[in-house]
C-alpha atoms as a PDB file:
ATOM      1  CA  UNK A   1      86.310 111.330 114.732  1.00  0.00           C
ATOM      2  CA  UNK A   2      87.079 112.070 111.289  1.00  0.00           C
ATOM      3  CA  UNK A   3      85.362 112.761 108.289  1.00  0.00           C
ATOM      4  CA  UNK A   4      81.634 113.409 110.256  1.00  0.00           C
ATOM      5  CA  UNK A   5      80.477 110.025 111.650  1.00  0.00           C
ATOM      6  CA  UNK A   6      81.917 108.290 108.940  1.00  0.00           C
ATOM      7  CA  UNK A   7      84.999 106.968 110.630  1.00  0.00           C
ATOM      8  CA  UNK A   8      86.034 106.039 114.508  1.00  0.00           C
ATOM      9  CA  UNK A   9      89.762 105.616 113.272  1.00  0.00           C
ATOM     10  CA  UNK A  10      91.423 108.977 113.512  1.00  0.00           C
ATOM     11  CA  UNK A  11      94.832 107.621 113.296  1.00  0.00           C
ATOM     12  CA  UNK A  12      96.798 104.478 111.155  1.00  0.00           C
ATOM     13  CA  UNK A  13     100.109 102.704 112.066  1.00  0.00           C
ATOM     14  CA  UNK A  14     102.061 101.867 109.217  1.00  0.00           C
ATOM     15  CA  UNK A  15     104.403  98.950 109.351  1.00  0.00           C
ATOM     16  CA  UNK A  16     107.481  99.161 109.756  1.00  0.00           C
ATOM     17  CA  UNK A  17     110.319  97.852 107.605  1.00  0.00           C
ATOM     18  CA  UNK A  18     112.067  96.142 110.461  1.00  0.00           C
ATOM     19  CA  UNK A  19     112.215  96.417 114.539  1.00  0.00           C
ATOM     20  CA  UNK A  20     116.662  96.246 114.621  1.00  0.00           C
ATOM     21  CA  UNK A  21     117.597  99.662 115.132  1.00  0.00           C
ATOM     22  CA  UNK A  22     120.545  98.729 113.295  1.00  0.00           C
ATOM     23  CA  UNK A  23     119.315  98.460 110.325  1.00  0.00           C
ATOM     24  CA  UNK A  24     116.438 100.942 110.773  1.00  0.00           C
ATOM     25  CA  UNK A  25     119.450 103.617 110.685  1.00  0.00           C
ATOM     26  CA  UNK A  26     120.826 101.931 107.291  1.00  0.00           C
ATOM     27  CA  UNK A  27     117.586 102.128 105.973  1.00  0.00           C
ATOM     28  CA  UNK A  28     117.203 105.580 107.188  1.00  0.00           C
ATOM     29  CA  UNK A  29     120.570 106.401 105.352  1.00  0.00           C
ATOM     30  CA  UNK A  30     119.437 104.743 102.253  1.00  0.00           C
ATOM     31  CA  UNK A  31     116.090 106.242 101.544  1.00  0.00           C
ATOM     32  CA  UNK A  32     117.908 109.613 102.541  1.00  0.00           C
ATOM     33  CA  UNK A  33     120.570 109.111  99.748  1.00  0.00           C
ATOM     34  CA  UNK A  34     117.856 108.258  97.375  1.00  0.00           C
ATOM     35  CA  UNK A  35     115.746 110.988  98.673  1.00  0.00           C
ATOM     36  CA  UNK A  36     117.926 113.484  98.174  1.00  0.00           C
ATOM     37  CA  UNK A  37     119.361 112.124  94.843  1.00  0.00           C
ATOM     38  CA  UNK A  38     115.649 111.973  93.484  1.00  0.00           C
ATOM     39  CA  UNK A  39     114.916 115.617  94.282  1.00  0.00           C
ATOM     40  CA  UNK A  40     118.160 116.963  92.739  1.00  0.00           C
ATOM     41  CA  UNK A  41     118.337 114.918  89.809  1.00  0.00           C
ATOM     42  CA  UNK A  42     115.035 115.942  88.681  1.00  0.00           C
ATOM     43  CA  UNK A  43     115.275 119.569  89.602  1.00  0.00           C
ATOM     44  CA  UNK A  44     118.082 119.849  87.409  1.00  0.00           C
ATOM     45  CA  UNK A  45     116.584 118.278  84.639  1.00  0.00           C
ATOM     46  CA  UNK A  46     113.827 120.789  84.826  1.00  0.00           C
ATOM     47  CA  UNK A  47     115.970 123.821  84.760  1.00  0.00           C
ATOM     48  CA  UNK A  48     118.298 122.568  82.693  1.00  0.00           C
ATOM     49  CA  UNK A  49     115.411 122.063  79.771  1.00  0.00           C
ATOM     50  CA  UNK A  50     114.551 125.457  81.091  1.00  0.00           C
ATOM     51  CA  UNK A  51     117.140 127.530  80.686  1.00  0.00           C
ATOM     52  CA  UNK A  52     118.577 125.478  77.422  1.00  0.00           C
ATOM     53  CA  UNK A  53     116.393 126.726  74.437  1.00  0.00           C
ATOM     54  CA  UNK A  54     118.147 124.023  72.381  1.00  0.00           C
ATOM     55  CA  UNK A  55     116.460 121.630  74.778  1.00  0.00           C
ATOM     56  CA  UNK A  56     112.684 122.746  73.647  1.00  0.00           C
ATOM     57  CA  UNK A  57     111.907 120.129  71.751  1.00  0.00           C
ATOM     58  CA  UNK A  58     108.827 117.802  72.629  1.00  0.00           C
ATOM     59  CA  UNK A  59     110.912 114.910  73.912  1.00  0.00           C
ATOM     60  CA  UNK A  60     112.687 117.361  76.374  1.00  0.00           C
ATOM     61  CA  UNK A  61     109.213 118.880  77.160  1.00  0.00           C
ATOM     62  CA  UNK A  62     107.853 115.204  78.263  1.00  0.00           C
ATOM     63  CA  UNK A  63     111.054 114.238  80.315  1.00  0.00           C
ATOM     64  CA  UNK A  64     110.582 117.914  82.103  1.00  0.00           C
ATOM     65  CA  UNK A  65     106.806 116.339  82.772  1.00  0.00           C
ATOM     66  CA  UNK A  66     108.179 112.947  84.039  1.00  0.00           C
ATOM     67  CA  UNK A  67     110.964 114.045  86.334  1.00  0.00           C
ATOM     68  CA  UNK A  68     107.780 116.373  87.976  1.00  0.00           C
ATOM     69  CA  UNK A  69     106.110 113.177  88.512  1.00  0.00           C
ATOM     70  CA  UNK A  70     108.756 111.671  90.118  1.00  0.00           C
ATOM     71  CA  UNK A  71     109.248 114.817  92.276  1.00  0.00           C
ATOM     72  CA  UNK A  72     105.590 114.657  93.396  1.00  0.00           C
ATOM     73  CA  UNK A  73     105.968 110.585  93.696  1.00  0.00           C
ATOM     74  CA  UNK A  74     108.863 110.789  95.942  1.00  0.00           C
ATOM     75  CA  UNK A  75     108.107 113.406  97.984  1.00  0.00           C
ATOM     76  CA  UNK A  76     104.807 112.180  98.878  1.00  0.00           C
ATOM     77  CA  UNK A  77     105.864 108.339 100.192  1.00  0.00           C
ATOM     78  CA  UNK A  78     109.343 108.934 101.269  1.00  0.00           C
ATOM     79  CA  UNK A  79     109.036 111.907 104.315  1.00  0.00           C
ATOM     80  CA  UNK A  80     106.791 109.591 105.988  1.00  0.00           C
ATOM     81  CA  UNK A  81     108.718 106.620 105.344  1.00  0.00           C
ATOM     82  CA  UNK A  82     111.527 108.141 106.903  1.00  0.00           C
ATOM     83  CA  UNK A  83     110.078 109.508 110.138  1.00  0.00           C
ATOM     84  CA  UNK A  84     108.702 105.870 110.329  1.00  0.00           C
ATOM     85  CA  UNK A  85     112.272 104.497 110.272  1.00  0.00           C
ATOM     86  CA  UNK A  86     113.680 107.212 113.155  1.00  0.00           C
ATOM     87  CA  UNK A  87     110.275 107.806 115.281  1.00  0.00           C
ATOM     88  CA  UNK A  88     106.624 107.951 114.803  1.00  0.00           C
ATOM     89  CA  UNK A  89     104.974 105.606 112.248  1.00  0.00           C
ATOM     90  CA  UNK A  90     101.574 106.739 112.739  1.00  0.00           C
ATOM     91  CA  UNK A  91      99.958 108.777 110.388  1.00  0.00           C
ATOM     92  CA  UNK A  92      96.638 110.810 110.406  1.00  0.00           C
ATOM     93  CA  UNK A  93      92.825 109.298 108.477  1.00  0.00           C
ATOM     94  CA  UNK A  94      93.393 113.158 106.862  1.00  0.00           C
ATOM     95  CA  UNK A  95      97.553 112.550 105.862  1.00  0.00           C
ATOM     96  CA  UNK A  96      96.793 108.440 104.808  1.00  0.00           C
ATOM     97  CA  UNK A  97      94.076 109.812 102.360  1.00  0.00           C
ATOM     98  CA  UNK A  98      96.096 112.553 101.352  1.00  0.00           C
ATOM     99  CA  UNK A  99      98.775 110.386 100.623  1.00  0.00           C
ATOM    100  CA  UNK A 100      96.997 108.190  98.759  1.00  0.00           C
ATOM    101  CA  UNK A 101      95.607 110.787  96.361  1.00  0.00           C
ATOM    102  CA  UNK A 102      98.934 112.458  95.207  1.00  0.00           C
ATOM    103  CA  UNK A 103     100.302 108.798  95.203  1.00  0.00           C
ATOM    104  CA  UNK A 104      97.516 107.849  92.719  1.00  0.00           C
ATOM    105  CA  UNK A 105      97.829 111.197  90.994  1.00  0.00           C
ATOM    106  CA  UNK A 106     102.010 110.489  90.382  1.00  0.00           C
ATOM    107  CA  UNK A 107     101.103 106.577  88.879  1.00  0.00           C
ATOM    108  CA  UNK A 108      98.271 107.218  87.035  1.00  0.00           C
ATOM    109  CA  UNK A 109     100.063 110.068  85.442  1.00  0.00           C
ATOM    110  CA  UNK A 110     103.053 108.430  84.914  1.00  0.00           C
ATOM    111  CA  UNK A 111     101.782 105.478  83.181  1.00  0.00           C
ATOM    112  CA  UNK A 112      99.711 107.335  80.638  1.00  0.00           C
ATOM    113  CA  UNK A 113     103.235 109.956  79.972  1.00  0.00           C
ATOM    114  CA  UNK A 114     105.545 106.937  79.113  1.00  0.00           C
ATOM    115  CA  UNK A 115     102.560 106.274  76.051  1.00  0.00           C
ATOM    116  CA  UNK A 116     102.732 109.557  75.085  1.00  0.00           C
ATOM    117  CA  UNK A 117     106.682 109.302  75.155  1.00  0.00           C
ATOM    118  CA  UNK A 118     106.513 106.090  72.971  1.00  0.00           C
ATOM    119  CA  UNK A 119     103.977 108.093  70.903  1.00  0.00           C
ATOM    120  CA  UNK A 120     106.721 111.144  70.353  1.00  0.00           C
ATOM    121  CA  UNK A 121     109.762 108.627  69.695  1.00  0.00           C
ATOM    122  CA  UNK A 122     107.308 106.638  67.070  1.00  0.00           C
ATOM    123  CA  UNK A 123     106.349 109.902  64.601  1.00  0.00           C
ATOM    124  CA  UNK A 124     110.264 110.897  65.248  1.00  0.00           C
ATOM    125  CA  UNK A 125     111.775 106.910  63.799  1.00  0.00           C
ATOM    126  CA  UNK A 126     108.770 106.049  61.782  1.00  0.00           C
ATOM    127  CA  UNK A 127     107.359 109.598  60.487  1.00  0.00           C
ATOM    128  CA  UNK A 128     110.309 111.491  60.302  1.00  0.00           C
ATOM    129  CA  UNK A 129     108.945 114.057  57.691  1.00  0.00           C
ATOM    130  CA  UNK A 130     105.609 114.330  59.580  1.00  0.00           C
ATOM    131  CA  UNK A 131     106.831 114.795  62.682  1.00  0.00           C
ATOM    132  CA  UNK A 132     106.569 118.336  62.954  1.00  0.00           C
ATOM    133  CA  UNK A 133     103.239 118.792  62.072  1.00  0.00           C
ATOM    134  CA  UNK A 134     102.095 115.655  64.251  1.00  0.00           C
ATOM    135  CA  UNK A 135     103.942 116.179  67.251  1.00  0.00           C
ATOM    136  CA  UNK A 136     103.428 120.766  67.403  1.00  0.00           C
ATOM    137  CA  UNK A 137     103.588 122.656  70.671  1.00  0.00           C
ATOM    138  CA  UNK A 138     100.256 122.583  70.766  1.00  0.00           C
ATOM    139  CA  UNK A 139      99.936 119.103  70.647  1.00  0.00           C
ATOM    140  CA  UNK A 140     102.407 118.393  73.173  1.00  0.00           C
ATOM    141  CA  UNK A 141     100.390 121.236  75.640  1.00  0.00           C
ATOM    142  CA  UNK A 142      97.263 118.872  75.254  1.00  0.00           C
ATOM    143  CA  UNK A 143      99.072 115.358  75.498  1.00  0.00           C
ATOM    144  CA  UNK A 144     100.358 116.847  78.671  1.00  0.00           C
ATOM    145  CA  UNK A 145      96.838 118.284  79.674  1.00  0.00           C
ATOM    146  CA  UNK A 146      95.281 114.417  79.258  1.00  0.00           C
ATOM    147  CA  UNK A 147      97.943 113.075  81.358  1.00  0.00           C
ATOM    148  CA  UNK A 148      97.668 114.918  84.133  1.00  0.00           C
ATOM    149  CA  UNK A 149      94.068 115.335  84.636  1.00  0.00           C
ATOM    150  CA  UNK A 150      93.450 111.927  83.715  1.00  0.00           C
ATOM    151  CA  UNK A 151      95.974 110.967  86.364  1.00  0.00           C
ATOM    152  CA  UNK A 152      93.699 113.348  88.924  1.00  0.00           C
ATOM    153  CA  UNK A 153      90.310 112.352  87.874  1.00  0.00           C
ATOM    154  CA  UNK A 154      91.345 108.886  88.481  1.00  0.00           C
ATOM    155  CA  UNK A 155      93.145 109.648  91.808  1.00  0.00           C
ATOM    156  CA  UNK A 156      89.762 111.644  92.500  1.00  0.00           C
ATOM    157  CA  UNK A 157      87.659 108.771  92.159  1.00  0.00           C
ATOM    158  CA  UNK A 158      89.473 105.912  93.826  1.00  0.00           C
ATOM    159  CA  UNK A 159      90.221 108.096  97.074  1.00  0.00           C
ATOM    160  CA  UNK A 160      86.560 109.324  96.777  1.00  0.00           C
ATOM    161  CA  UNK A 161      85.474 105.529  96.877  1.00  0.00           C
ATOM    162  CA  UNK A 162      87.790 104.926 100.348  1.00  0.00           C
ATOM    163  CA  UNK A 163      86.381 108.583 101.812  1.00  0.00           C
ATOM    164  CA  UNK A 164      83.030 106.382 101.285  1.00  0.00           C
ATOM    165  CA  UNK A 165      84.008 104.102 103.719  1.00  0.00           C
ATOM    166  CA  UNK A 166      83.609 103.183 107.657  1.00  0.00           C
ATOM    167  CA  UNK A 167      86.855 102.032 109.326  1.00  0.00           C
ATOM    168  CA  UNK A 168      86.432 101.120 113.118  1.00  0.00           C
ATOM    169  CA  UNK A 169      89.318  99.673 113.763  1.00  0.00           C
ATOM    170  CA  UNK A 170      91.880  97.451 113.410  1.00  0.00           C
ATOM    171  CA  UNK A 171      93.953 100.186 112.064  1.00  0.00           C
ATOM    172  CA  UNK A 172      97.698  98.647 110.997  1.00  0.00           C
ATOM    173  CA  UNK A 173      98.050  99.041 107.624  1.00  0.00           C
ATOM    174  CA  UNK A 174     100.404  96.267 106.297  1.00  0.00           C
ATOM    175  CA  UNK A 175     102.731  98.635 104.468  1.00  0.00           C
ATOM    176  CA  UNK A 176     105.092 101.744 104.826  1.00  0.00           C
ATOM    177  CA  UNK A 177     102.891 104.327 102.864  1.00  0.00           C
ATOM    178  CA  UNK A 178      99.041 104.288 102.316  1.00  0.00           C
ATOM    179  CA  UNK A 179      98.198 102.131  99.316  1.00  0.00           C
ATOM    180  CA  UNK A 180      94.805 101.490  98.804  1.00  0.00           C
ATOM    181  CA  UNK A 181      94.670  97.763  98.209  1.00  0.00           C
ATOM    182  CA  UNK A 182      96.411  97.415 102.316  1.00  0.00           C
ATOM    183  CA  UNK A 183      94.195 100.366 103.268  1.00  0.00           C
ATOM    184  CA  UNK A 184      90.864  98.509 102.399  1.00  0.00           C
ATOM    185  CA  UNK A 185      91.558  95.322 104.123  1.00  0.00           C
ATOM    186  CA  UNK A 186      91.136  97.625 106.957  1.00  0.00           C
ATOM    187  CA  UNK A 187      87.700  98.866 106.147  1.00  0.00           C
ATOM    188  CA  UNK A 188      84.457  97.670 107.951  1.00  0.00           C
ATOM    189  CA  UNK A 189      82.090  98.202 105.388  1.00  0.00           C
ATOM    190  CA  UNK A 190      82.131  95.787 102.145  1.00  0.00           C
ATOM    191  CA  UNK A 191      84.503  96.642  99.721  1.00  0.00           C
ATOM    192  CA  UNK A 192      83.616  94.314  96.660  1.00  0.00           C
ATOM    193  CA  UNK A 193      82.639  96.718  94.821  1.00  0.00           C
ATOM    194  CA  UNK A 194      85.687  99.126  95.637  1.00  0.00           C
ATOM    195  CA  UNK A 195      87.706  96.135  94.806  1.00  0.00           C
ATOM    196  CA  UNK A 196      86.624  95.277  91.293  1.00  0.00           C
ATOM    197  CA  UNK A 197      86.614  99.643  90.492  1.00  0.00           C
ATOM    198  CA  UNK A 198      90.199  99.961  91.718  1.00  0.00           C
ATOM    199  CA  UNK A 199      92.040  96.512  90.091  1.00  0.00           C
ATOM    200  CA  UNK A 200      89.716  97.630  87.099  1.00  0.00           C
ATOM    201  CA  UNK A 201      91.246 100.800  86.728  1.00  0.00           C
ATOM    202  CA  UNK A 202      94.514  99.624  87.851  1.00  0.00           C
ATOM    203  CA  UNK A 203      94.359  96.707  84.989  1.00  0.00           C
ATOM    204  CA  UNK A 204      93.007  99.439  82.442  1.00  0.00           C
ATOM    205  CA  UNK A 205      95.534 102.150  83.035  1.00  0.00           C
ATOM    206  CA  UNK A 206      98.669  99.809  83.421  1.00  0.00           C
ATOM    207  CA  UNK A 207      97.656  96.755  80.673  1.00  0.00           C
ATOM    208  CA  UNK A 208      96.291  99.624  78.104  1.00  0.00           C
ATOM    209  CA  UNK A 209      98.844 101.619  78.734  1.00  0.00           C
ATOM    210  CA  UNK A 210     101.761  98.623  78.702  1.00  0.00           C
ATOM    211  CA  UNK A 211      99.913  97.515  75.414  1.00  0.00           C
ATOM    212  CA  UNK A 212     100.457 101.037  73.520  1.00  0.00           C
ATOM    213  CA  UNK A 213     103.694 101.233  74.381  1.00  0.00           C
ATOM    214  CA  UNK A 214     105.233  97.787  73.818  1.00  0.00           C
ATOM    215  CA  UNK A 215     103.249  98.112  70.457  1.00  0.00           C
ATOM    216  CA  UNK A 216     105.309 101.939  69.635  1.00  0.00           C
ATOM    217  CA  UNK A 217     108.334 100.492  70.314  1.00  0.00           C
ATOM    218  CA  UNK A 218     107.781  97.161  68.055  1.00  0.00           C
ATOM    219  CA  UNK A 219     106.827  99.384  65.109  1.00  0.00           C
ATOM    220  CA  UNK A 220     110.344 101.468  66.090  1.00  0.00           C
ATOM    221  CA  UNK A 221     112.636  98.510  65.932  1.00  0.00           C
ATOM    222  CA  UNK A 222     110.931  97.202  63.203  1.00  0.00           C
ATOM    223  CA  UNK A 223     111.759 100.729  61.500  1.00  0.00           C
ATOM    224  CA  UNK A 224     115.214 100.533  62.765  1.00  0.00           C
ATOM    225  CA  UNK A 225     116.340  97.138  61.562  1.00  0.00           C
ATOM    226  CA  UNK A 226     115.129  98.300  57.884  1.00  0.00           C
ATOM    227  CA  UNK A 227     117.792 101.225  57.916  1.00  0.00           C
ATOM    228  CA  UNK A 228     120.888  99.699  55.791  1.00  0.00           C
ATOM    229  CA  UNK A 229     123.818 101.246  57.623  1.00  0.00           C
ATOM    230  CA  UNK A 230     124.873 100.168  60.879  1.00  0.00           C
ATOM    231  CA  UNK A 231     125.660 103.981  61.964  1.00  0.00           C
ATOM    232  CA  UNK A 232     122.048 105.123  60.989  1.00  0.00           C
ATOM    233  CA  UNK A 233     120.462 101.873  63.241  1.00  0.00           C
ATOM    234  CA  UNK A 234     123.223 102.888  65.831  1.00  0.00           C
ATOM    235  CA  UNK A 235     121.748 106.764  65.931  1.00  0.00           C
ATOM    236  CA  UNK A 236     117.999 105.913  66.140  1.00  0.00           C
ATOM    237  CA  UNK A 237     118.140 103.147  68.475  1.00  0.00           C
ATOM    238  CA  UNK A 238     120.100 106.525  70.587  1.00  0.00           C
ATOM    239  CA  UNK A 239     117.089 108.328  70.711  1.00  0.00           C
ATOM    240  CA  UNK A 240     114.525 106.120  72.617  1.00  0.00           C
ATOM    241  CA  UNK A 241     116.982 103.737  73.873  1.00  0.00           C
ATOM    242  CA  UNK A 242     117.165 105.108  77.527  1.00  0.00           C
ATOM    243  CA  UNK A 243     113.130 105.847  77.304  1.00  0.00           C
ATOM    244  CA  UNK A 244     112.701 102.040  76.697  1.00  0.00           C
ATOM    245  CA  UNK A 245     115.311 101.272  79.698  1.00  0.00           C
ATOM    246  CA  UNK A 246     113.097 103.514  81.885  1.00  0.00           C
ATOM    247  CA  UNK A 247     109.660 102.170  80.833  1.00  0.00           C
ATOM    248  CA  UNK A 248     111.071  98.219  81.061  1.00  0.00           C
ATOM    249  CA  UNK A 249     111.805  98.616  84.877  1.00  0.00           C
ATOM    250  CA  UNK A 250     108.949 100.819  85.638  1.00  0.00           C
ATOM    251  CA  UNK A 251     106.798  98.202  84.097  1.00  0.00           C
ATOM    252  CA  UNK A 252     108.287  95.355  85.148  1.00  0.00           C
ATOM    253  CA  UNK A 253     107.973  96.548  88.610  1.00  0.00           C
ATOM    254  CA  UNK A 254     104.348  98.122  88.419  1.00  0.00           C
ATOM    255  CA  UNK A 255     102.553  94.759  86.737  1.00  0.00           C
ATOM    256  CA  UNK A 256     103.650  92.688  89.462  1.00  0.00           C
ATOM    257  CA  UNK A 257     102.267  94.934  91.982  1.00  0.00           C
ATOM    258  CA  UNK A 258      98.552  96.062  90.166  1.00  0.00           C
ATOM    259  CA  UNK A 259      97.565  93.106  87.876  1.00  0.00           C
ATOM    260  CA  UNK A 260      97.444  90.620  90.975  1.00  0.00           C
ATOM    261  CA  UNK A 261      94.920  87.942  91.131  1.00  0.00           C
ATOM    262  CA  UNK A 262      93.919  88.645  94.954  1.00  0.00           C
ATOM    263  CA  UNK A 263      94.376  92.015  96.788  1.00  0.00           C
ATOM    264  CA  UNK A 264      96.403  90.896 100.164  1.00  0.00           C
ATOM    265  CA  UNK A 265      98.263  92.043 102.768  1.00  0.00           C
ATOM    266  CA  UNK A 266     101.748  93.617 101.543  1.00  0.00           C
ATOM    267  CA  UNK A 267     104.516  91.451 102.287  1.00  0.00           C
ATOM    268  CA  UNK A 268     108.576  91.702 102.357  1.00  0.00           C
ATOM    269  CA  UNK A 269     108.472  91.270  98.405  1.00  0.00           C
ATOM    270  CA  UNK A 270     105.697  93.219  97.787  1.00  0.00           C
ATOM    271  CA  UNK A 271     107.441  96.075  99.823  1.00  0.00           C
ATOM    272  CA  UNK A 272     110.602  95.626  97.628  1.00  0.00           C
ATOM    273  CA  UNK A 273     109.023  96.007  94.380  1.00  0.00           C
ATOM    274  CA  UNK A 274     106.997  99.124  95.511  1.00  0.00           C
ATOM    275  CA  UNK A 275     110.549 100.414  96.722  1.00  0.00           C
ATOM    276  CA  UNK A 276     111.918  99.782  93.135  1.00  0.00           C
ATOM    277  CA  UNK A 277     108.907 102.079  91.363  1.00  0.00           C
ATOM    278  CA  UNK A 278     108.278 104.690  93.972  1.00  0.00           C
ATOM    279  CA  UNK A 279     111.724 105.248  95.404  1.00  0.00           C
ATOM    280  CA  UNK A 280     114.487 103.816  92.956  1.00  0.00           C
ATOM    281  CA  UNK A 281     113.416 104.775  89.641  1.00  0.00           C
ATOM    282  CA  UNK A 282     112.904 108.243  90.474  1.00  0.00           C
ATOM    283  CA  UNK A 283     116.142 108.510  91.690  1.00  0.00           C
ATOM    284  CA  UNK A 284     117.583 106.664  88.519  1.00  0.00           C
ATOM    285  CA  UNK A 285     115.771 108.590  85.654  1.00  0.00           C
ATOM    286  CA  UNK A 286     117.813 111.678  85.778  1.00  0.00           C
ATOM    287  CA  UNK A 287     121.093 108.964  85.214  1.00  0.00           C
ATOM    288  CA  UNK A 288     119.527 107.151  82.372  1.00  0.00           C
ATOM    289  CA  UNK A 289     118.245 109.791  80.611  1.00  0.00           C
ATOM    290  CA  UNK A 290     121.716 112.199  80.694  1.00  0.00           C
ATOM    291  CA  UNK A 291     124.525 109.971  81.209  1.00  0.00           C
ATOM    292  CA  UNK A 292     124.292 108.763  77.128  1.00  0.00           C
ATOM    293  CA  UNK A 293     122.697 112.376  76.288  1.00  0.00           C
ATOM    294  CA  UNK A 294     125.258 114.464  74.526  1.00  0.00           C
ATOM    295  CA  UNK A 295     123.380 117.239  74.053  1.00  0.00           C
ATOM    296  CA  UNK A 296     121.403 117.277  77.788  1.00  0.00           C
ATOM    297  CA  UNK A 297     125.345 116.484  78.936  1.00  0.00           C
ATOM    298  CA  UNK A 298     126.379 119.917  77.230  1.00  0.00           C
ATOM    299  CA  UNK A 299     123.635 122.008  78.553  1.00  0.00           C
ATOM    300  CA  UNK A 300     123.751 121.083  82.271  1.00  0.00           C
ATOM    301  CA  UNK A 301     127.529 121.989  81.983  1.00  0.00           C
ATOM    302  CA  UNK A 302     126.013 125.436  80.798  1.00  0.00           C
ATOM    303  CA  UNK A 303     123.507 125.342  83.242  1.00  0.00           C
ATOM    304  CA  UNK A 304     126.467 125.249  85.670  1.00  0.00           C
ATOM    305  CA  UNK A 305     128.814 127.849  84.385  1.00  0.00           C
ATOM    306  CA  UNK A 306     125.188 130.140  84.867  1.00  0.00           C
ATOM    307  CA  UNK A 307     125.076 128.925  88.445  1.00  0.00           C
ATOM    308  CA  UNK A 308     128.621 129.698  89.196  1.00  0.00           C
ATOM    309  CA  UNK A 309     129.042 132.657  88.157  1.00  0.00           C
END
């Protein structure tokens, strides 16, 4: 038992990707590469904001906050995921809950950071003068504060809801990490009301959240195509550009999997686009964001002589 008398499932079997042990190794190889790639990428970025005092600025404070995120995000689906792929795919009521918490904890976040990014590269375009004064350490500190425990109250409350509930079996959860919509289809109490909180929340926090930012960045180009010279639209466009790369595939990727009109059973696609969000783009932020970044570019090469030495 698990979780008092509230449970006779002790144990779920996620599915996996595909039976071939062929291509279970690839696959194994893949999420490795990514894996890995995620986890080093975004530890540098960290300590190379760290250690660069040139980098303490508040849009190099918010990509420090992001590439934790994605730390937390990958680290949470893709262990499991792998020992799927090579040997067990079961995983405990206890682990499936705890994964869905710090999975919730990593979106939820996440969403509500790439607003208050938009927010920072707005008052830096369109306020210029201001900017200072509007975007202080201090505000920064609680803009980060919100996002986090906003992301945690709302992981908090949607695991708390699935805690609530009885599952006696069948216990195959149609996907390769614990996701709440798959994990309630398993449930043998109602869930109607489970439902509409969690697509509410899920609609709220992605459409609100999509909404703010889509409307930052249309004042920002507006801004940009009133500057004269082609050099001055060239350098402002710079300075969100790979932001607004970032946020168009996470969004892209996210809408199609949380604004759904039914909640159903994860299928191939379904299991593809989650792939993209949890697993790619982690490992693809640290790319976009330094690859064009002068500046970040010149500091990690610091960061490295400090290493080496």
């Amino acid at each position: 038992m698990a979780l008092g008398n509230q449970t006779e499932v002790t144990v779920f079997i996620l599915q996996s990707f595909t039976e071939d042990p062929g291509l279970q190794a690839t696959l194994f190889c893949f999420f490795f590469t990514l894996f890995v790639v995620a986890l080093v990428g975004n530890g540098l970025i960290v300590m190379a904001i760290h250690f660069s005092p040139n980098l303490h600025t508040p849009m190099y404070f918010f990509l420090v906050n992001l590439a934790m995120l994605d730390m937390i995000c990958t680290s949470t689906i893709l262990p499991k995921a792998l020992q799927s792929l090579v040997a067990d795919n079961t995983i405990s009521f206890s682990g499936c809950l705890s994964q869905m918490f710090f999975f919730t904890w990593s979106l939820s976040s996440e969403l509500l950071l790439f607003t208050a990014m938009a927010y920072d590269r707005y008052l830096a375009i369109c306020r210029p003068l201001h900017y200072g004064t509007l975007m202080s350490g201090r505000v920064c500190l609680v803009l980060a504060a919100f996002v986090w425990t906003s992301g945690l109250f709302n992981a908090f409350l949607l695991t708390g809801l699935v805690v609530r509930l009885s599952f006696c079996g069948p216990n195959i959860i149609a996907h390769f990490f614990c996701e709440i919509p798959p994990v309630l289809l398993l449930s043998c109490s109602p869930t109607f009301l489970v439902d509409v909180i969690v697509i509410t929340a899920d609609m709220f926090l992605s459409g609100m959240n999509f909404l703010l930012t889509m409307a930052s960045y249309g004042c920002i180009i507006s801004n940009i195509l009133r500057i004269r010279s082609a050099e001055g639209k060239r350098r402002a466009f710079s300075t969100c550009s790979s932001h607004l790369i970032v946020v168009t595939m996470y969004y892209s990727t996210v809408l199609y999997a949380y604004i759904r009109p039914v909640l159903g059973s994860a299928g191939l696609l379904d299991k593809a686009i989650t792939i993209l969000y949890t697993v790619m783009t982690p490992a693809l932020n640290p790319l976009i964001y330094t690859l064009r970044n002068k500046e970040f570019k010149a500091s990690f090469k610091k960061l490295l002589l400090l290493f080496s030495k």
